[in-house]
Protein backbone atom coordinates (compact mmCIF):
# COMPACT_ATOMS: atom_id res chain seq x y z
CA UNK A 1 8.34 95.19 68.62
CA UNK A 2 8.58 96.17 72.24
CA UNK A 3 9.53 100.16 72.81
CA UNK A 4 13.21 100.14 74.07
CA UNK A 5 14.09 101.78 77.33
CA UNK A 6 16.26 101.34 80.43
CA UNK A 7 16.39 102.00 83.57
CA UNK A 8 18.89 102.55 86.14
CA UNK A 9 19.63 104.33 89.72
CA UNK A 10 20.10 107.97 89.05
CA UNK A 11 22.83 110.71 90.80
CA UNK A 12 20.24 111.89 92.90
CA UNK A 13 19.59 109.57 96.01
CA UNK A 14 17.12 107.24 95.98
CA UNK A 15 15.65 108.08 92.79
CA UNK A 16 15.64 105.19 89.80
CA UNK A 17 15.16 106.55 86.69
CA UNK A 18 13.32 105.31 83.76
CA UNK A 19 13.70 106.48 80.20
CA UNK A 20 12.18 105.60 76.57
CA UNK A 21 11.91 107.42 73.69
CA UNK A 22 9.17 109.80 75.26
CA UNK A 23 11.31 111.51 78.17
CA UNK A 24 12.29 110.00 81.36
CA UNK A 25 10.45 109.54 85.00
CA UNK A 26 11.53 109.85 88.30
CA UNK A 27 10.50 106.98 90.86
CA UNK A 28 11.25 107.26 94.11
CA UNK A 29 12.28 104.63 96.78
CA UNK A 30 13.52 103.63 100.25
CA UNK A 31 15.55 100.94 100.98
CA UNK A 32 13.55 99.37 103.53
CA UNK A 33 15.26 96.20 105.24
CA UNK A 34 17.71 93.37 104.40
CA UNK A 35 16.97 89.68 104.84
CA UNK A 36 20.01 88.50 106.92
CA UNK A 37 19.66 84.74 105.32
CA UNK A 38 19.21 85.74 101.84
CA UNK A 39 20.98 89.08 101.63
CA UNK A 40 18.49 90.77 99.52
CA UNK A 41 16.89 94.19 100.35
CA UNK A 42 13.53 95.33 100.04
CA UNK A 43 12.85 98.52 98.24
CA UNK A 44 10.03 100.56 99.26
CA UNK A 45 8.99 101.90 95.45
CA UNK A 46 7.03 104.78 95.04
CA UNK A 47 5.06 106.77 92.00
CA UNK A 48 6.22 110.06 90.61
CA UNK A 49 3.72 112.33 92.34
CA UNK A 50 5.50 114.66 90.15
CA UNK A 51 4.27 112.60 86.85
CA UNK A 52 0.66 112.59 88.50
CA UNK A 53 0.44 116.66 88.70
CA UNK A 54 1.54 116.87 85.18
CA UNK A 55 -0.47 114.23 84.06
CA UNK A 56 -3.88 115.37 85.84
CA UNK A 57 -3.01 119.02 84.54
CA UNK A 58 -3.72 117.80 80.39
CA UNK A 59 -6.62 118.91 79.69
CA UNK A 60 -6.92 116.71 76.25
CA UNK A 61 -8.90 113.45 77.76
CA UNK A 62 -7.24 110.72 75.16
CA UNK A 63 -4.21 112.53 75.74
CA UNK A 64 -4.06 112.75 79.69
CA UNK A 65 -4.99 108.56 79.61
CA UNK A 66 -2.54 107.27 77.09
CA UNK A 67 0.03 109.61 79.26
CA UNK A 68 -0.85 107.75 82.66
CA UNK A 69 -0.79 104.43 80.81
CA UNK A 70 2.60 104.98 79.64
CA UNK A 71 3.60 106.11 83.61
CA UNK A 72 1.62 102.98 84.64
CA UNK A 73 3.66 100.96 82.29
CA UNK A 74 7.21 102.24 83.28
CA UNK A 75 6.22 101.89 87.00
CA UNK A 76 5.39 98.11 86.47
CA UNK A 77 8.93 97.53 84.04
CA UNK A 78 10.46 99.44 87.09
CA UNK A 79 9.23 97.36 89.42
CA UNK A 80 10.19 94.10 87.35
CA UNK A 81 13.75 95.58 86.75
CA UNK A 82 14.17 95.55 90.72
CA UNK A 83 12.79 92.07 90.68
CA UNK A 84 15.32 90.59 88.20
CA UNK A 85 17.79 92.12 89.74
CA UNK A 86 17.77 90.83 93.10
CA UNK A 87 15.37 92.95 95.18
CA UNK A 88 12.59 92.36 97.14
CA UNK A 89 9.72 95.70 96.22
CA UNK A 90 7.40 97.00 98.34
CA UNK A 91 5.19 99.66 96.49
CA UNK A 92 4.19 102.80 98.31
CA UNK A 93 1.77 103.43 100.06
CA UNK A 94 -0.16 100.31 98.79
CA UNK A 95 1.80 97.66 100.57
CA UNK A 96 2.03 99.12 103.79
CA UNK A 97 0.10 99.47 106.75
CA UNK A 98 -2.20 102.58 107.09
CA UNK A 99 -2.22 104.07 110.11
């Protein structure tokens, strides 16, 4: 059976948030662009860099990688929740040009 969570935009701007029964996480994101023949924006997503910190500071090795799995995993159902629900997603800084 698949852990339930959800995931929605939060009060603060440009922040979607992402809960299960663990806690919640923070992504951030830009809105980027709109296609003018489709009407769909593109998000620019980005990681918790907030999640990383407290992630890299657990000093308990299984620990510290089941935590970043579980932040890898809400990332990508964040990501897919955009998807399904109209957006285009850009994920930062991977997807844009380095300069």
């Amino acid at each position: 059976m698949k852990a339930p969570y959800k995931i929605n935009f939060a009060r603060t701007a440009r922040i979607l948030r992402y809960e299960d029964s663990q806690g919640a996480i923070a992504f951030g994101f830009e809105y980027e662009s709109r296609d003018a023949a489709t009407g769909k924006w593109t998000l620019g997503l980005e990681r918790s860099t907030t999640e990383a910190q407290r992630i890299a500071s657990i000093q308990n090795e299984q620990l510290r990688k089941a935590e970043q799995q579980r932040v890898d995993a809400a990332f990508e159902r964040t990501r897919k929740h955009l998807l399904s629900t109209g957006y285009h997603v850009k994920i930062w800084p991977d997807e844009y040009e380095q300069k």
